[in-house]
N, C-alpha and C. Protein backbone atom coordinates (compact mmCIF):
# COMPACT_ATOMS: atom_id res chain seq x y z
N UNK A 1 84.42 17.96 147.55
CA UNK A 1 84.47 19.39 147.27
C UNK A 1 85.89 19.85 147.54
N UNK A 2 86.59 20.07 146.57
CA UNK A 2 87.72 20.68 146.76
C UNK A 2 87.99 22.52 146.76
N UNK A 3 88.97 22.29 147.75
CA UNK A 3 88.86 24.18 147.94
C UNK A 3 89.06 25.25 146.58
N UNK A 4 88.95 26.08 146.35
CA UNK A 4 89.07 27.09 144.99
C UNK A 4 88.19 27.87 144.47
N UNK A 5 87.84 28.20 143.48
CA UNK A 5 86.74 29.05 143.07
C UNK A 5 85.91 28.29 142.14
N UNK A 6 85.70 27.16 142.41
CA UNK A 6 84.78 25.69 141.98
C UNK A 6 83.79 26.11 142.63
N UNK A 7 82.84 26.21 142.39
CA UNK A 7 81.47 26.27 142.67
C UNK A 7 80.66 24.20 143.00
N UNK A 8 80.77 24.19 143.56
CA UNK A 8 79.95 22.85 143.93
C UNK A 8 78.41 22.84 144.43
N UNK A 9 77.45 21.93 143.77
CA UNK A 9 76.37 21.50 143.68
C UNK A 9 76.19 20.69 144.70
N UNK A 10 74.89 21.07 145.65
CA UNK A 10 75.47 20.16 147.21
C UNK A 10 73.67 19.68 146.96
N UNK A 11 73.60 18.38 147.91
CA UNK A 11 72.72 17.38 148.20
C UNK A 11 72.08 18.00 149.32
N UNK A 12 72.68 18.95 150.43
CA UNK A 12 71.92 19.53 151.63
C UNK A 12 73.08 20.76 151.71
N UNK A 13 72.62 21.83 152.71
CA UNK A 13 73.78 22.21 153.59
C UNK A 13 73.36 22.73 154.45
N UNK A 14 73.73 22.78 155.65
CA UNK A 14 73.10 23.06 156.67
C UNK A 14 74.02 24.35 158.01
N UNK A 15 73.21 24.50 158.47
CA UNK A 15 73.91 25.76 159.30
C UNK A 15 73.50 25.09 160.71
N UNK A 16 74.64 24.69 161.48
CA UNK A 16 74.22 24.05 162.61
C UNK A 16 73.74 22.35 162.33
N UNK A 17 72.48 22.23 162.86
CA UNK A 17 71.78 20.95 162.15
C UNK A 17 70.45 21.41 161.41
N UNK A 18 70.41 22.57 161.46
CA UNK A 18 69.03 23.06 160.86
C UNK A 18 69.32 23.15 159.49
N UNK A 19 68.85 22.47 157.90
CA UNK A 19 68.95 22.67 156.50
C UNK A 19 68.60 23.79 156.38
N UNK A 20 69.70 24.51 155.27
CA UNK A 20 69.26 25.68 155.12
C UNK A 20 68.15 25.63 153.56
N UNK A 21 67.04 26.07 153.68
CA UNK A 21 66.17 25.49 152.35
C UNK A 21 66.56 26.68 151.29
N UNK A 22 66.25 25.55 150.42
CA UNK A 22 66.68 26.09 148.70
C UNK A 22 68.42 25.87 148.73
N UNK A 23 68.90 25.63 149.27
CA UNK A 23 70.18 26.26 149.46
C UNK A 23 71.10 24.82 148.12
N UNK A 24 71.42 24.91 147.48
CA UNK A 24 71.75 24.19 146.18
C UNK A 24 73.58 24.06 145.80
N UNK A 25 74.08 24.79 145.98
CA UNK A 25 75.43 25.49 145.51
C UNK A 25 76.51 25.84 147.06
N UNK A 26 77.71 25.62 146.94
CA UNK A 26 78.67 26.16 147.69
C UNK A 26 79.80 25.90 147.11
N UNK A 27 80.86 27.01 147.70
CA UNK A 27 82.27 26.87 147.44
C UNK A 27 83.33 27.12 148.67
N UNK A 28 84.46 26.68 148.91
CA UNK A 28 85.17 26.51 150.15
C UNK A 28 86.49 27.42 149.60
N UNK A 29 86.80 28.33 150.21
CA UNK A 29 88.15 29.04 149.74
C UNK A 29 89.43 29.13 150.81
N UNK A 30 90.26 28.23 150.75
CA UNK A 30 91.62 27.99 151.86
C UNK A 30 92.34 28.84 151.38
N UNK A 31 92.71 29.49 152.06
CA UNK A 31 94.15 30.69 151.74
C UNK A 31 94.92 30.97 152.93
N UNK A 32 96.21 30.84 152.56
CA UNK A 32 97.26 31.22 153.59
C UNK A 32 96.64 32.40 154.10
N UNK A 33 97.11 32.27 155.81
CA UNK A 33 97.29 33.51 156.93
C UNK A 33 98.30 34.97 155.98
N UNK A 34 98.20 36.02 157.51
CA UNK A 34 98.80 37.23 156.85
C UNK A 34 100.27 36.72 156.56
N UNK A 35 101.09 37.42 156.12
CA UNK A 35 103.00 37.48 156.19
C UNK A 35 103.40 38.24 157.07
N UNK A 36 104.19 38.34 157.87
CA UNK A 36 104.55 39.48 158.57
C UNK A 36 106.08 39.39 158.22
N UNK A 37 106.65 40.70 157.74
CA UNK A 37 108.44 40.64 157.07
C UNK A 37 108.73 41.65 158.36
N UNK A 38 109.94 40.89 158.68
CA UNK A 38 111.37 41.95 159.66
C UNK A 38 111.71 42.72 158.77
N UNK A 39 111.66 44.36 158.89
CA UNK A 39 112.00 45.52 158.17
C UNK A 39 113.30 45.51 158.21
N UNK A 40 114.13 44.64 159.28
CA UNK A 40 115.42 44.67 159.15
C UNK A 40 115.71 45.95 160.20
N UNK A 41 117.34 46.05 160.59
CA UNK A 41 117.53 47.48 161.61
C UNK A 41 118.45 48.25 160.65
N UNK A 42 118.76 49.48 161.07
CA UNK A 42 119.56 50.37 160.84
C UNK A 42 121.24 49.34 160.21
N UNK A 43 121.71 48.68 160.72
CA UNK A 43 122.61 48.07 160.00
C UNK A 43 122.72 47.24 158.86
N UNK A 44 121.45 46.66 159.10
CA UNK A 44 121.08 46.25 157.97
C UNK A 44 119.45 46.51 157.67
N UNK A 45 119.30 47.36 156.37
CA UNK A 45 118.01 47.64 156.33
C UNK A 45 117.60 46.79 155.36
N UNK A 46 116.42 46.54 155.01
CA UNK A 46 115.45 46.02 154.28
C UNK A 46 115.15 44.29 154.87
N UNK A 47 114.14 44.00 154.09
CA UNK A 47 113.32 42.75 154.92
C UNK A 47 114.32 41.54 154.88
N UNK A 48 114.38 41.16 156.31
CA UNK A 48 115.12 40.10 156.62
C UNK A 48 114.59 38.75 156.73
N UNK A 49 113.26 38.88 156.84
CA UNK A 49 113.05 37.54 157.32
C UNK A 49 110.81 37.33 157.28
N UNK A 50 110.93 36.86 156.38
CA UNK A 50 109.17 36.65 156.41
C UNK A 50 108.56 35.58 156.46
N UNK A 51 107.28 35.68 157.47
CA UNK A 51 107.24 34.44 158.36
C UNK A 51 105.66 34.62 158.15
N UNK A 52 104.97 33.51 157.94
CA UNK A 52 103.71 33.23 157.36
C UNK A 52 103.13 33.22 158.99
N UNK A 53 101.74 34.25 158.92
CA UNK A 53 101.57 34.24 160.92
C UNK A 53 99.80 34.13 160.61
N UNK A 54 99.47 32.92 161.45
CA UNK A 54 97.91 32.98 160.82
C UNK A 54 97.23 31.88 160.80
N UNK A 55 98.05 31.46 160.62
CA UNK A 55 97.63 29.85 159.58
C UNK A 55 96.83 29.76 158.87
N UNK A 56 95.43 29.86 158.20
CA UNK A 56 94.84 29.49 157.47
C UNK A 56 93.65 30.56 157.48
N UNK A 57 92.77 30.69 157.05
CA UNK A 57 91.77 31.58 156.23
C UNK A 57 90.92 30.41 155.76
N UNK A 58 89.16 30.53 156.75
CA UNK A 58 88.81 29.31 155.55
C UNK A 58 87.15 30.50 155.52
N UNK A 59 86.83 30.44 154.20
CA UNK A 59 85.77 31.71 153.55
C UNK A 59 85.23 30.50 152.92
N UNK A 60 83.96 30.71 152.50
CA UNK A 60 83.08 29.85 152.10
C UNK A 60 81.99 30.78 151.86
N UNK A 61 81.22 30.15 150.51
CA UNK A 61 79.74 30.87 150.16
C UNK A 61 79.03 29.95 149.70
N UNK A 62 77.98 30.26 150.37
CA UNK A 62 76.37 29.39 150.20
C UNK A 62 75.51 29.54 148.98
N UNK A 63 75.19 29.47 147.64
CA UNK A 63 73.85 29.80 146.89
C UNK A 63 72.79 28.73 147.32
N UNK A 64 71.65 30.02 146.77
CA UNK A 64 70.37 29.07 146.95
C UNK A 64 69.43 30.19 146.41
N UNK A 65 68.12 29.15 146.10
CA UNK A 65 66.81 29.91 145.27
C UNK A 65 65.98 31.00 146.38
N UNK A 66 66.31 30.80 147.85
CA UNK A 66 64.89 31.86 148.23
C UNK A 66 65.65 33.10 148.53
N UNK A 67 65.35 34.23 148.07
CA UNK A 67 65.85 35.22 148.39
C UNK A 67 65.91 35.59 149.98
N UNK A 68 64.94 35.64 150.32
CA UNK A 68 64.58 35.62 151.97
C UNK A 68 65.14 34.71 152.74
N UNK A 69 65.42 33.69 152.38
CA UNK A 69 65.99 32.73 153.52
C UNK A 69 67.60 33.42 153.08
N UNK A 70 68.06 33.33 152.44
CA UNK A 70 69.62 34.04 152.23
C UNK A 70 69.55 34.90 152.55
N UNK A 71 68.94 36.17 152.46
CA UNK A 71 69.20 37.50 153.42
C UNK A 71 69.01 37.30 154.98
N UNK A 72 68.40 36.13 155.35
CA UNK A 72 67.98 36.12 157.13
C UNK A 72 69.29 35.33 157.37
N UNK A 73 70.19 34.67 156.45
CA UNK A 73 71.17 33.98 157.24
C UNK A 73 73.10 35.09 157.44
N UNK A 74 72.56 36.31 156.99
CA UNK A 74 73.27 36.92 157.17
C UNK A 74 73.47 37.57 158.42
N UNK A 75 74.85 38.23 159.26
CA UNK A 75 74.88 37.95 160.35
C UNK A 75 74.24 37.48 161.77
N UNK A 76 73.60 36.33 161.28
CA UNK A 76 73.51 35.20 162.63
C UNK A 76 74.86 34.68 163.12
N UNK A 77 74.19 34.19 163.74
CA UNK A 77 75.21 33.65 165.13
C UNK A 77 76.60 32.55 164.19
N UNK A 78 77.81 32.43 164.66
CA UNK A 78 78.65 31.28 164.25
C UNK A 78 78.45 29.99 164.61
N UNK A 79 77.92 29.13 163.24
CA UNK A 79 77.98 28.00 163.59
C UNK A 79 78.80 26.92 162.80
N UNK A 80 78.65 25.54 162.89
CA UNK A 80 79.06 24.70 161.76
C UNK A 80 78.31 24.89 160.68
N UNK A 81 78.84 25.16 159.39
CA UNK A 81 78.40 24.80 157.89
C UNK A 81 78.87 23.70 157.17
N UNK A 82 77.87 23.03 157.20
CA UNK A 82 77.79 21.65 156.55
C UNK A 82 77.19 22.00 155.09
N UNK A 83 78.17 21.45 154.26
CA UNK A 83 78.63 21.34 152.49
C UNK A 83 78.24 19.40 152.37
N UNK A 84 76.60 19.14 151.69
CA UNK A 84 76.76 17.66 151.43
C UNK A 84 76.94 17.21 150.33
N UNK A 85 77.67 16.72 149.43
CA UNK A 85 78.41 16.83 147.53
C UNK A 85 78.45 15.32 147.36
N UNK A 86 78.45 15.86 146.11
CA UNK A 86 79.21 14.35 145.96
C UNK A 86 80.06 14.64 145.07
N UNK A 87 80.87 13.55 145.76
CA UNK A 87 82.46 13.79 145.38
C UNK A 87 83.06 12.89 144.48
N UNK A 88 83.92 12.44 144.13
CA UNK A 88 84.78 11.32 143.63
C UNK A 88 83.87 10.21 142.99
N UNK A 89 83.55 10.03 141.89
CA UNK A 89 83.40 8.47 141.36
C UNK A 89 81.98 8.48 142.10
N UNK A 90 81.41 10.00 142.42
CA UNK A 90 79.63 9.83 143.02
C UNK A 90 79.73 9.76 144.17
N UNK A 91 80.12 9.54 144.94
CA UNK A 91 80.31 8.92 146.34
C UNK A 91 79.99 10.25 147.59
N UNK A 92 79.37 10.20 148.25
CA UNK A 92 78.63 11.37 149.11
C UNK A 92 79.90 12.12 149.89
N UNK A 93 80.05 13.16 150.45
CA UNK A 93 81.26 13.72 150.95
C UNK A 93 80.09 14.63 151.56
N UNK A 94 80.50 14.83 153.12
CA UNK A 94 80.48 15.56 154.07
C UNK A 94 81.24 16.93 154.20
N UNK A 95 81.35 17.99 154.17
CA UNK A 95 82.85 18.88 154.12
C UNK A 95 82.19 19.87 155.37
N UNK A 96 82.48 19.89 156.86
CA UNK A 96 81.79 20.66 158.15
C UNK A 96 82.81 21.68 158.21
N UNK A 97 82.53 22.91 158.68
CA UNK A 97 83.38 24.21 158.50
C UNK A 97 82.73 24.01 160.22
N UNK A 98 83.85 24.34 160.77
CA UNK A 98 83.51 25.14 162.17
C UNK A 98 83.49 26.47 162.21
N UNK A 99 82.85 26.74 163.18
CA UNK A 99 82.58 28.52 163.63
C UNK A 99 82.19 29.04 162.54
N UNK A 100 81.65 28.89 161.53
CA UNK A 100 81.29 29.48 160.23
C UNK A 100 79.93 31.19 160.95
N UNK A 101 80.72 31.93 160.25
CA UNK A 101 80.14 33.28 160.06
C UNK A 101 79.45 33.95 159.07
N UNK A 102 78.62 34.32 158.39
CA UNK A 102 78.17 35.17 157.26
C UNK A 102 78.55 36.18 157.63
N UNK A 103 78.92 36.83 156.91
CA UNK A 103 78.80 38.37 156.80
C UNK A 103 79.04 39.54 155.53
N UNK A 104 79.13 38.29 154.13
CA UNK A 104 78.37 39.01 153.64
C UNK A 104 77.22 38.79 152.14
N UNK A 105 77.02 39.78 151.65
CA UNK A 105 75.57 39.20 150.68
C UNK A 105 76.64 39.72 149.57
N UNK A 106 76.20 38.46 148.55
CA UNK A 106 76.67 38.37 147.04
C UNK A 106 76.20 38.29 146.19
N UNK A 107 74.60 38.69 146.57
CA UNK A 107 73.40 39.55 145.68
C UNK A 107 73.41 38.07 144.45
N UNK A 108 72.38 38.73 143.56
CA UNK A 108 72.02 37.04 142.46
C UNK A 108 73.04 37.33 141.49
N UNK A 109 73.27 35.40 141.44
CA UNK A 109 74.41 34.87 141.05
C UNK A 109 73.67 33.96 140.05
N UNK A 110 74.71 33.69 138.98
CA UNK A 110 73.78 32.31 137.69
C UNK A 110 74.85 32.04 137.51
N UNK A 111 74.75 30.45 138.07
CA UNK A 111 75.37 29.04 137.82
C UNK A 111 74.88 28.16 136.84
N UNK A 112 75.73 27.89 136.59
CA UNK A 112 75.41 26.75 135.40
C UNK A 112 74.05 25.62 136.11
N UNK A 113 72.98 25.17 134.93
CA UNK A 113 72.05 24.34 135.59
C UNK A 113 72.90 22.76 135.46
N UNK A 114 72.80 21.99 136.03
CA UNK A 114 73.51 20.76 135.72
C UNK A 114 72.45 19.26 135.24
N UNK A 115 71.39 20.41 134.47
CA UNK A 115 70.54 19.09 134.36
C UNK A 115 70.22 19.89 132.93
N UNK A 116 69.81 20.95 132.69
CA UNK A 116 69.59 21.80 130.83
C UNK A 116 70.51 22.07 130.21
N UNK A 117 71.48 22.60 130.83
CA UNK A 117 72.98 23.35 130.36
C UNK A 117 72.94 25.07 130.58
N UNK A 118 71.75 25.21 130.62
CA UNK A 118 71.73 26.76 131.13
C UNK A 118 72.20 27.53 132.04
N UNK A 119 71.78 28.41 132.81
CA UNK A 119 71.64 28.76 134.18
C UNK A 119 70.46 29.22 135.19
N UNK A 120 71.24 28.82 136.39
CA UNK A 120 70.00 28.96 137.30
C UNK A 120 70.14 30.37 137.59
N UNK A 121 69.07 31.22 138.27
CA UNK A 121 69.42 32.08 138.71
C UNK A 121 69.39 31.71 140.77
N UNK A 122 70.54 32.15 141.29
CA UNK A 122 70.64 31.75 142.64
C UNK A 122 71.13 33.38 143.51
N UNK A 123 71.10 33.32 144.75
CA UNK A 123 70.97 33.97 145.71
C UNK A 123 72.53 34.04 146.12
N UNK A 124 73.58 34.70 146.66
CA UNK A 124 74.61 34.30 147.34
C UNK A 124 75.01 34.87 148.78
N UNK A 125 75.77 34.70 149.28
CA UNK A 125 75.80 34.50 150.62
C UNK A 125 77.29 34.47 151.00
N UNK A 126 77.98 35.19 151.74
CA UNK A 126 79.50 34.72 152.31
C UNK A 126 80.19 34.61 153.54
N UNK A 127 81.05 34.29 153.54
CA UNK A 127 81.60 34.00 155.63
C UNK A 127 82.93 33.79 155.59
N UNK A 128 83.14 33.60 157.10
CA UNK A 128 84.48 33.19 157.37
C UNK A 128 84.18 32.55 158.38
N UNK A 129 85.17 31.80 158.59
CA UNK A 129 85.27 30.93 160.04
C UNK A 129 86.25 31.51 160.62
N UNK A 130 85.43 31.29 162.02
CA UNK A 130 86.26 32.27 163.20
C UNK A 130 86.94 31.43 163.91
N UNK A 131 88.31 31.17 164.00
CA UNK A 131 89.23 30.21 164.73
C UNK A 131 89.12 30.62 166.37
N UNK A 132 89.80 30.33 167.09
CA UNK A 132 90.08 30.21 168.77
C UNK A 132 91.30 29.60 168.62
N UNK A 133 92.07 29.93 169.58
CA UNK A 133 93.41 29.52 170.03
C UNK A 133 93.99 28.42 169.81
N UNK A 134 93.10 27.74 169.94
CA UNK A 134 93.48 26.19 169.73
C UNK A 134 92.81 25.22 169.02
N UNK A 135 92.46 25.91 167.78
CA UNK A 135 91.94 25.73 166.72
C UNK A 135 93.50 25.25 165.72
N UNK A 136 92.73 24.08 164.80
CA UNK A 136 93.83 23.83 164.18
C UNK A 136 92.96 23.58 162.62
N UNK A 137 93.54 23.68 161.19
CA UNK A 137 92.92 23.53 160.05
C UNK A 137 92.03 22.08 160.46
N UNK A 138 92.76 21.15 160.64
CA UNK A 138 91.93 19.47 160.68
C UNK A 138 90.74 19.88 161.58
N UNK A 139 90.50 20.25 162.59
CA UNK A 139 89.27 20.66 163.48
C UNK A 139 88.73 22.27 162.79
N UNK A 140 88.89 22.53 161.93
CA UNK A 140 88.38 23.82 161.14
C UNK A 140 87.64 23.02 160.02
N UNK A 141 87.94 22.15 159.47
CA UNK A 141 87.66 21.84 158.03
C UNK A 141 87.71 20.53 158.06
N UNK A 142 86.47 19.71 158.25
CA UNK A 142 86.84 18.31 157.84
C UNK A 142 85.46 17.91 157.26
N UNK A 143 86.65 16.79 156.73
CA UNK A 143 86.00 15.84 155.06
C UNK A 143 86.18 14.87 155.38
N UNK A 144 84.89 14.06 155.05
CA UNK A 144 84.49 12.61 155.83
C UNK A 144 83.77 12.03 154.22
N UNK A 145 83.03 11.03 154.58
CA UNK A 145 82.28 10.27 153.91
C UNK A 145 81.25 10.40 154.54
N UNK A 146 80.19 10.37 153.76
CA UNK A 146 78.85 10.58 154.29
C UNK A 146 77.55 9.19 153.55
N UNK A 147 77.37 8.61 154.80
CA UNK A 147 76.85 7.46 154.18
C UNK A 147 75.16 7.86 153.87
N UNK A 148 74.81 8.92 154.17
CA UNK A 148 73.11 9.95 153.86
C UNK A 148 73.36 9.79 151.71
């Protein structure tokens, strides 16, 4: 599962270790932290110097078929969100979000079916992951192989 506005077709995903049911679809969105620019002083005015402060932004959204189970997973508690895909040449991929948050609803969504050509109609769901101090992207976001 690569990060972007790719919609990926997942094998499980889970919130914590508990599967979240129906849950079919996710997407992972990495985006640079805020900017913060030096306004510069009185001798010299305008922006001197802009410095990327933040590090990373990782947002992620869940679809799935039960309406009810997607509205109850909205603000619960932060946990790991586990994305199970398959990735590359078929091959199973793991993608675990730490501290993952919902907070908010993205009301019904239609994705392509990947078995008629149509669409499904699905549920959506959104979050952020909440970093700590000593939080770094590699312990925010990791992608493994998944032998399930």
């Amino acid at each position: 599962m690569a990060a972007g506005a790719r919609i990926f077709y997942c094998r499980t995903v889970t919130k914590n270790a508990t599967p979240i049911a129906d849950a079919v679809a996710g997407r992972i969105r990495l985006t640079p932290g805020p900017e913060f620019v030096d306004p510069g002083g009185a001798a010299a005015p305008g922006p001197v110097e802009v410095q990327q402060g933040g590090g990373y932004d990782i947002g992620f959204d869940i679809f799935g078929r039960d309406l009810n189970v997607m509205k109850a997973l909205l603000g619960s508690a932060a946990e790991n969100i586990i994305f199970a895909t398959k990735g590359v040449a078929g091959a199973n991929e793991k993608h675990t979000l730490k501290n993952g948050k919902i907070t908010a609803w993205l009301g019904q969504v239609e994705i392509p079916d990947p078995t008629s050509g149509g669409v499904t109609q699905v549920y959506g769901v959104s979050g952020r992951c909440e970093w700590t101090s000593t939080d770094t992207l590699a312990l925010m976001w990791v992608a493994a192989a998944d032998a399930a």
